[in-house]
PDB file of N, CA and C in Angstrom:
ATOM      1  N   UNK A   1     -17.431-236.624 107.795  1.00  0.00           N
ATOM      2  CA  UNK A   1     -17.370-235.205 108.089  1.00  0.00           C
ATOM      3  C   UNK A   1     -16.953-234.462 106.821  1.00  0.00           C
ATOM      4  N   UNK A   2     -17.742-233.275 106.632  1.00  0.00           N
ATOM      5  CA  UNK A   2     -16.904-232.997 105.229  1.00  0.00           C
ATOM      6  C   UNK A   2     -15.850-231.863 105.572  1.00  0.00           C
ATOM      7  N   UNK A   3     -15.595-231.528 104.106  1.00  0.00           N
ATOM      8  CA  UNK A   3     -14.125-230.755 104.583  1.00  0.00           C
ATOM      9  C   UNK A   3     -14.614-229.213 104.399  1.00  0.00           C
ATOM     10  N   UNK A   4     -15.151-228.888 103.691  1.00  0.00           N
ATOM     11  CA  UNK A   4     -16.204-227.701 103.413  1.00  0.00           C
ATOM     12  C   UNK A   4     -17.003-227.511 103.897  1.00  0.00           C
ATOM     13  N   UNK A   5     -17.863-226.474 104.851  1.00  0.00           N
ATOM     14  CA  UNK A   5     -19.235-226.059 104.923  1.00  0.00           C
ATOM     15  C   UNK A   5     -19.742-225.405 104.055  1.00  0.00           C
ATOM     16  N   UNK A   6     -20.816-225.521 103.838  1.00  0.00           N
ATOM     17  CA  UNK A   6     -21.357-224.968 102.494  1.00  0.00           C
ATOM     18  C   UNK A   6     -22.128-223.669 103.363  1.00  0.00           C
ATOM     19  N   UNK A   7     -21.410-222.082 103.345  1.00  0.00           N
ATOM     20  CA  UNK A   7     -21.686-220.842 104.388  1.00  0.00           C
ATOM     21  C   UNK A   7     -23.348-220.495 103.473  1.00  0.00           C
ATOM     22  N   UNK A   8     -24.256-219.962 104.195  1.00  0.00           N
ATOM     23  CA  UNK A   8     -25.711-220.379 103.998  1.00  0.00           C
ATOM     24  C   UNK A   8     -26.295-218.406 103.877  1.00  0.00           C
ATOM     25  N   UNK A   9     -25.452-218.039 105.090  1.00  0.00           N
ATOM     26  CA  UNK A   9     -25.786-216.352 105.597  1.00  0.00           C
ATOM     27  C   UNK A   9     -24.489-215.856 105.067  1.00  0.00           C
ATOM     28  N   UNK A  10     -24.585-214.412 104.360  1.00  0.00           N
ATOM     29  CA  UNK A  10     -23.123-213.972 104.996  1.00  0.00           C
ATOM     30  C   UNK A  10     -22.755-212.804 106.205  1.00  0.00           C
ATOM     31  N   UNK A  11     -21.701-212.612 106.433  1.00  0.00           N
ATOM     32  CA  UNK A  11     -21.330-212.101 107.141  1.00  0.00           C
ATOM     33  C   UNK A  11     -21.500-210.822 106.713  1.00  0.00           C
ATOM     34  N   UNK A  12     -22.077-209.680 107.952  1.00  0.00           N
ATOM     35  CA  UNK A  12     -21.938-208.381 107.699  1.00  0.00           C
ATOM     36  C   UNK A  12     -20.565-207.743 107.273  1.00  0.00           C
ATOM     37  N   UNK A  13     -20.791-206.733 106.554  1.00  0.00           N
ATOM     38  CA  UNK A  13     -19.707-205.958 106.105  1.00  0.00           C
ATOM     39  C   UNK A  13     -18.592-206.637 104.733  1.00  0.00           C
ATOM     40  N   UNK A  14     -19.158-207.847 104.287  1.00  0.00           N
ATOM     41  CA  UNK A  14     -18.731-208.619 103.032  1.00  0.00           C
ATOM     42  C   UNK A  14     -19.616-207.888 102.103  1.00  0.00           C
ATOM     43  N   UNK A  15     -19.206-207.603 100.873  1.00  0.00           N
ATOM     44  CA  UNK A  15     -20.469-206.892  99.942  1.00  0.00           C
ATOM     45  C   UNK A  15     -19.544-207.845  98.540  1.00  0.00           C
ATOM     46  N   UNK A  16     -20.567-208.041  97.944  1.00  0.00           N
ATOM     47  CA  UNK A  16     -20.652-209.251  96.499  1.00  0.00           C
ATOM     48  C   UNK A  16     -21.607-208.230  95.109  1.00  0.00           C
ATOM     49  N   UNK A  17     -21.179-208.155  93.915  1.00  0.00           N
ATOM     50  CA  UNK A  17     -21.556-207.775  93.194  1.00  0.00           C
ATOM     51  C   UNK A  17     -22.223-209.321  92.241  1.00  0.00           C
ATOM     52  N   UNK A  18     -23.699-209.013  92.304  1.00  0.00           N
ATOM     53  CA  UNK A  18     -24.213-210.586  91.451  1.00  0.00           C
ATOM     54  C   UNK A  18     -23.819-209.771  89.868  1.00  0.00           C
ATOM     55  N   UNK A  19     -24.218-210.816  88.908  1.00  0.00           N
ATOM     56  CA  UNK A  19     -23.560-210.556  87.925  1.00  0.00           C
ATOM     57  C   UNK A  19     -24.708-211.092  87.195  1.00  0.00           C
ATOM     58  N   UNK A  20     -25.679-211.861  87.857  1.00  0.00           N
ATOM     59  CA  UNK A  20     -26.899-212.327  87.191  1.00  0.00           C
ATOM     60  C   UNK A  20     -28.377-211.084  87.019  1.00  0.00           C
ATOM     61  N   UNK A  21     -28.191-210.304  88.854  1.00  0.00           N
ATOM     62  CA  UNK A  21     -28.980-209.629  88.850  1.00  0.00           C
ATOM     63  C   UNK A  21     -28.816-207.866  88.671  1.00  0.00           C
ATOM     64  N   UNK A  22     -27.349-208.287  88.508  1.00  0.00           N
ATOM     65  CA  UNK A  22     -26.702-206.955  88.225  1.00  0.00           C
ATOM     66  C   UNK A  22     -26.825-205.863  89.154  1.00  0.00           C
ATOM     67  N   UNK A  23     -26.508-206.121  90.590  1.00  0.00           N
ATOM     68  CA  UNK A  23     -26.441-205.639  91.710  1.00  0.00           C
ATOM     69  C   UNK A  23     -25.735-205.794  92.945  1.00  0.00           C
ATOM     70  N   UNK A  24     -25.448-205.193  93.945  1.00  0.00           N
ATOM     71  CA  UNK A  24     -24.808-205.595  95.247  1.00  0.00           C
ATOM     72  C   UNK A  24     -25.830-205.773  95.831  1.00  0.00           C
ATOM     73  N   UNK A  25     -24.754-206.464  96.932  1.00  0.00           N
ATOM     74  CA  UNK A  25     -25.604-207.144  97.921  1.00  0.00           C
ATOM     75  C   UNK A  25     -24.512-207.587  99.195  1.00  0.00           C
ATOM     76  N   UNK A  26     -25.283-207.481  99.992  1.00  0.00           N
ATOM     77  CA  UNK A  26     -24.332-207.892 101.542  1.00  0.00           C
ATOM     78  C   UNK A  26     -24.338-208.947 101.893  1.00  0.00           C
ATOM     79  N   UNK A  27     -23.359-209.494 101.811  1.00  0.00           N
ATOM     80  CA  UNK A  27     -23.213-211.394 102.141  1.00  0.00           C
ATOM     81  C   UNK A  27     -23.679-211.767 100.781  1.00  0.00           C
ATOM     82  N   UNK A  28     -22.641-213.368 100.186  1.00  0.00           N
ATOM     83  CA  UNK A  28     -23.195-213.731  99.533  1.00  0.00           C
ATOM     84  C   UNK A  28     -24.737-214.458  99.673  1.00  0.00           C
ATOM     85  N   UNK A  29     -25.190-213.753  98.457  1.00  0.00           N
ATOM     86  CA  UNK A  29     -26.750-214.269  98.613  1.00  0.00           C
ATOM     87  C   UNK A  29     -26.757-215.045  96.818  1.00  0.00           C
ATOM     88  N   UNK A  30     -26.592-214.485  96.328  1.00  0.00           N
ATOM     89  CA  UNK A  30     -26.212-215.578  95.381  1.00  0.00           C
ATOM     90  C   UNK A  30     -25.154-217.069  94.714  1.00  0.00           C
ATOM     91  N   UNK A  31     -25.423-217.933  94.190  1.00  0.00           N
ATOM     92  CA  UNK A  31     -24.297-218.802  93.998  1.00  0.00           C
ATOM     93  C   UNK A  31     -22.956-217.939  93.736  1.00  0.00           C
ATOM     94  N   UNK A  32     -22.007-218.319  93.809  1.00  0.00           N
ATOM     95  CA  UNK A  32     -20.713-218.331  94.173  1.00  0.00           C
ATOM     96  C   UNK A  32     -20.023-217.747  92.624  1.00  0.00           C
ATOM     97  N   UNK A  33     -20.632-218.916  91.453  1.00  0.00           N
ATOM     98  CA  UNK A  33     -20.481-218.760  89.985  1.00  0.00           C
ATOM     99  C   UNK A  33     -21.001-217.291  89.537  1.00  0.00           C
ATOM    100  N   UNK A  34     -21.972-217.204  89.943  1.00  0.00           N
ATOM    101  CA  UNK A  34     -22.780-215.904  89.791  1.00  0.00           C
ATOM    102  C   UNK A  34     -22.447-214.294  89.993  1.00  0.00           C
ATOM    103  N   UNK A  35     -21.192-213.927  90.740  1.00  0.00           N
ATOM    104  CA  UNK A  35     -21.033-213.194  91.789  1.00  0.00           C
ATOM    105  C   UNK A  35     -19.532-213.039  92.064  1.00  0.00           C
ATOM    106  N   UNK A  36     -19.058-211.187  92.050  1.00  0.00           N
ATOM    107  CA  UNK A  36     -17.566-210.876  92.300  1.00  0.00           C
ATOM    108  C   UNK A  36     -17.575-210.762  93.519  1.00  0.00           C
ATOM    109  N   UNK A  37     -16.415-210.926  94.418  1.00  0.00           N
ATOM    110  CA  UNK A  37     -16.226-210.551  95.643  1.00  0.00           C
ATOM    111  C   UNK A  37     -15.661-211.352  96.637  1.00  0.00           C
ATOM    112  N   UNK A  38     -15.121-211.008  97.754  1.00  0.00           N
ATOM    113  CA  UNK A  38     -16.024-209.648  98.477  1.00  0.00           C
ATOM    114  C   UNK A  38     -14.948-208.457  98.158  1.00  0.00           C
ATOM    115  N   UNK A  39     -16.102-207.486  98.498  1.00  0.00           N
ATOM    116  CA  UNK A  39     -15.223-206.601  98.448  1.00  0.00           C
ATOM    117  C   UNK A  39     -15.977-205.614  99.769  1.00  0.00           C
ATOM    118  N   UNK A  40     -14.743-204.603 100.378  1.00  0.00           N
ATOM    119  CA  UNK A  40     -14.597-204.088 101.781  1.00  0.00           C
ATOM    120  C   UNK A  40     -16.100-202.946 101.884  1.00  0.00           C
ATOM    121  N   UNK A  41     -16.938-202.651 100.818  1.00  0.00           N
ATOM    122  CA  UNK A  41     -17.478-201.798 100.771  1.00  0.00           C
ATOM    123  C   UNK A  41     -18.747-201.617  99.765  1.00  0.00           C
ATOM    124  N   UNK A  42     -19.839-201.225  99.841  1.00  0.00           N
ATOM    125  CA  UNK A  42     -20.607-200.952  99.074  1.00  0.00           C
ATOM    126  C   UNK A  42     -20.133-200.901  97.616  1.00  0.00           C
ATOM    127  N   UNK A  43     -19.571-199.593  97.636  1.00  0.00           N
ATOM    128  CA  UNK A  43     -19.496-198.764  96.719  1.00  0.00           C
ATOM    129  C   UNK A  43     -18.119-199.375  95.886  1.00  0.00           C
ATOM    130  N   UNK A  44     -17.296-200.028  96.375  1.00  0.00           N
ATOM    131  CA  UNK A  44     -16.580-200.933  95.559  1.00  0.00           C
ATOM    132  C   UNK A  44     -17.032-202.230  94.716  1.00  0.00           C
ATOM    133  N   UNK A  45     -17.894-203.042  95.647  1.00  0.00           N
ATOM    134  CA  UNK A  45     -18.909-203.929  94.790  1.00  0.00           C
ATOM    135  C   UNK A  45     -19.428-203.013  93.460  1.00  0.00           C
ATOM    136  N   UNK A  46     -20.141-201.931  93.996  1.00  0.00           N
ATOM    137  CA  UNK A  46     -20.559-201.151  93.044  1.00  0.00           C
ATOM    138  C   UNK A  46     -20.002-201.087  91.204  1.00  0.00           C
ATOM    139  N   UNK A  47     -18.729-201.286  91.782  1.00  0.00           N
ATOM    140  CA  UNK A  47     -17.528-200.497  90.654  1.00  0.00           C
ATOM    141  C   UNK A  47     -16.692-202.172  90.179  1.00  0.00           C
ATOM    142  N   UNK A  48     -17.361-203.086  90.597  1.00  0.00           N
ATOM    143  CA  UNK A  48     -17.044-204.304  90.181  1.00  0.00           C
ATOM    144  C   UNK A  48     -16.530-204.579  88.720  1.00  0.00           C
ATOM    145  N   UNK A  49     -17.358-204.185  88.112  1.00  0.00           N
ATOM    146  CA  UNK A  49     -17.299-204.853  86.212  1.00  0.00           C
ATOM    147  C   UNK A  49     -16.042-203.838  86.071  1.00  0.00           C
ATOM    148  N   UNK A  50     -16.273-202.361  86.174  1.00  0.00           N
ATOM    149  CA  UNK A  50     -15.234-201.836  86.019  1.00  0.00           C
ATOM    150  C   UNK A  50     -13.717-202.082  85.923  1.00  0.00           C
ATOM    151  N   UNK A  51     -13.855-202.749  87.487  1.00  0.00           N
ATOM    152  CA  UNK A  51     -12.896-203.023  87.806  1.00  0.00           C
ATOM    153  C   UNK A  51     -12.276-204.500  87.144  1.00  0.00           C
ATOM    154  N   UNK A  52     -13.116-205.009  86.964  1.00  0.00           N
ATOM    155  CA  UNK A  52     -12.626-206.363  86.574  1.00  0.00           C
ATOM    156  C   UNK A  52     -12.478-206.048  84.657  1.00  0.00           C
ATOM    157  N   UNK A  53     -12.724-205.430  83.915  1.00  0.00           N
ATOM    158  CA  UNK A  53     -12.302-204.493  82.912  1.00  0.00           C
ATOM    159  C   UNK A  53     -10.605-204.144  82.942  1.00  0.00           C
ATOM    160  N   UNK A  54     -10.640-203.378  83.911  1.00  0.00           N
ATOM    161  CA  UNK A  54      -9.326-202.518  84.502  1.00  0.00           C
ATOM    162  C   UNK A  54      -8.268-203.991  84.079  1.00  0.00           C
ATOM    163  N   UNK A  55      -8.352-204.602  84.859  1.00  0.00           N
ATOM    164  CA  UNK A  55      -7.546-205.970  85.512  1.00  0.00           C
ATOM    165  C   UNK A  55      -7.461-206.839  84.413  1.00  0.00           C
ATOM    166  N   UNK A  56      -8.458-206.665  83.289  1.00  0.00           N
ATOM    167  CA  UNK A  56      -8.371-207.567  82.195  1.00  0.00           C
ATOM    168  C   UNK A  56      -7.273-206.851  81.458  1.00  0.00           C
ATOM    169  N   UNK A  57      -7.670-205.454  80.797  1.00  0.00           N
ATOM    170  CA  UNK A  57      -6.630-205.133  79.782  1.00  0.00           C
ATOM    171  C   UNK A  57      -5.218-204.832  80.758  1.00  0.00           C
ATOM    172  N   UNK A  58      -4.830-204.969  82.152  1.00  0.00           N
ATOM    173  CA  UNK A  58      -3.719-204.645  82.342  1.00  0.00           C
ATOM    174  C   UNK A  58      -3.114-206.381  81.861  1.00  0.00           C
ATOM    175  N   UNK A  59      -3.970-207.229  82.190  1.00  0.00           N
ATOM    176  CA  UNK A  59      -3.325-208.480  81.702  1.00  0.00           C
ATOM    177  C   UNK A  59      -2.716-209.033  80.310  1.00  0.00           C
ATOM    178  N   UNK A  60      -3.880-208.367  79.274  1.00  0.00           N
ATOM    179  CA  UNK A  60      -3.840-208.248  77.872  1.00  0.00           C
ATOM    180  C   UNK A  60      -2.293-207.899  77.258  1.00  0.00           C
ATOM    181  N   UNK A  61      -1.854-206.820  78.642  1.00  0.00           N
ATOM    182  CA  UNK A  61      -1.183-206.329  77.834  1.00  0.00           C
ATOM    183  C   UNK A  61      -0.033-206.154  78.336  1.00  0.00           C
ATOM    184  N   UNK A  62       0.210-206.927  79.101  1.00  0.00           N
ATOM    185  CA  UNK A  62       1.454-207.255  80.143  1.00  0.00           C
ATOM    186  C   UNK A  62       2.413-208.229  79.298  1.00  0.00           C
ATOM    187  N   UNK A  63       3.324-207.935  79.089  1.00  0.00           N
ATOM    188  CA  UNK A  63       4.633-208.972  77.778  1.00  0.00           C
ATOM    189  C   UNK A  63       5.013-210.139  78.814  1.00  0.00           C
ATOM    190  N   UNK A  64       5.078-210.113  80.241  1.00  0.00           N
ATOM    191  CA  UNK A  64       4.801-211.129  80.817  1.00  0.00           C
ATOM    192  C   UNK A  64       3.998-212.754  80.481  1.00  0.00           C
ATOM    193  N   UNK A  65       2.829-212.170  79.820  1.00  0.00           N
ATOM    194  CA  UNK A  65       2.005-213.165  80.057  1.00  0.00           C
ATOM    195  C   UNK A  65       1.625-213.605  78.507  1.00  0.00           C
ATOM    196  N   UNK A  66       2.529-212.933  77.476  1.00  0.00           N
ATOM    197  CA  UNK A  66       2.555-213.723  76.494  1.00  0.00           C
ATOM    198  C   UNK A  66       3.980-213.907  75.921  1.00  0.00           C
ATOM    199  N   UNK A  67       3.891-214.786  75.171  1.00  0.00           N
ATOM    200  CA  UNK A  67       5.424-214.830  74.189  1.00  0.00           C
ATOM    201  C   UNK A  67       5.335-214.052  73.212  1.00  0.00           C
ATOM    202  N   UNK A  68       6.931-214.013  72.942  1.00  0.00           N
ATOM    203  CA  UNK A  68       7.380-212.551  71.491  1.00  0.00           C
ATOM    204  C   UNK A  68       6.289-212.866  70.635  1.00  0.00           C
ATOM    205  N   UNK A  69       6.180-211.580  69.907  1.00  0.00           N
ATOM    206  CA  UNK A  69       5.376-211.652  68.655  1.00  0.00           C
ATOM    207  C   UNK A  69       6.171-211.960  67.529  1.00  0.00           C
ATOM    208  N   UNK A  70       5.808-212.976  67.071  1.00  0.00           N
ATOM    209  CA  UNK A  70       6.072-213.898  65.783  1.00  0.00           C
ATOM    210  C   UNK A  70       6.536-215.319  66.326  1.00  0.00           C
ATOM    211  N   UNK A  71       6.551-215.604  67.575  1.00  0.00           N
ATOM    212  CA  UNK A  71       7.295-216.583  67.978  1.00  0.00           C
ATOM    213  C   UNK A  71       6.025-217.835  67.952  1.00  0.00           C
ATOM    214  N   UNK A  72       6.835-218.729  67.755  1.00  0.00           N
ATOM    215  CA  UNK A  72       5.909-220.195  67.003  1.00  0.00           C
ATOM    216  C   UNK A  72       5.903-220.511  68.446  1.00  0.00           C
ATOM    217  N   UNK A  73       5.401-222.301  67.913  1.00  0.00           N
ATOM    218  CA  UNK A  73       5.337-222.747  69.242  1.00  0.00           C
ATOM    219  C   UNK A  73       5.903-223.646  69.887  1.00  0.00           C
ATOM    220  N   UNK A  74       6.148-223.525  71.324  1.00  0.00           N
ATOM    221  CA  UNK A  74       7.349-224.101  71.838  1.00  0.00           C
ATOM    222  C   UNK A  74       7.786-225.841  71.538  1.00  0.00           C
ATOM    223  N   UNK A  75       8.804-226.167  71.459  1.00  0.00           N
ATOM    224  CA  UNK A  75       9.657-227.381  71.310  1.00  0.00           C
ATOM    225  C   UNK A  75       9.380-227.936  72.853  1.00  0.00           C
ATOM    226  N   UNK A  76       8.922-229.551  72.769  1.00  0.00           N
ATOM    227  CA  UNK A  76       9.239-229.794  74.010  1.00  0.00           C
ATOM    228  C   UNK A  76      10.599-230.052  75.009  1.00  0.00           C
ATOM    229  N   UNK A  77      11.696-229.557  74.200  1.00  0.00           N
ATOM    230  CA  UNK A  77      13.168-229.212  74.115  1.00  0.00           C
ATOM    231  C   UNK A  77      13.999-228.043  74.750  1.00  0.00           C
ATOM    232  N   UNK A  78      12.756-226.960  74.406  1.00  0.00           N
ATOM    233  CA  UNK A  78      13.110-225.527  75.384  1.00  0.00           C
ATOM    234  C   UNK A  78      13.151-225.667  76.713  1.00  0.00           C
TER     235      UNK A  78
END
């Protein structure tokens, strides 16, 4: 038995931005690799790259997610 179904249709009201064909679409219809989502709405798929833009430079630039500037690299001691 496997542990995954591999989902074939999607479900109404899921919307996926492909990234191959550079469009939305309702239910994934493309591979998985291919494709943001879901997201609640057309018009948010729509605004996908954008958004995933947005989400990059807030990461870039979050002091969280890197170490001080000038700082070498860690001791397996720290």
């Amino acid at each position: 038995m496997a542990l995954f179904k591999r989902r074939t249709a999607g479900k109404p009201g899921e919307w996926y931005y492909c990234l191959e064909h550079r469009k939305v679409e309702e239910g994934p219809e493309c591979p998985a690799k291919d494709r943001f989502g879901p997201y609640p709405s057309p018009e948010a798929a729509g605004h996908a790259m954008e958004t995933a833009h947005e989400r990059n430079a807030r990461w870039e630039n979050d002091p969280r997610w890197h170490d001080a500037p000038g700082a070498g690299p860690r001791s397996p001691e720290d």
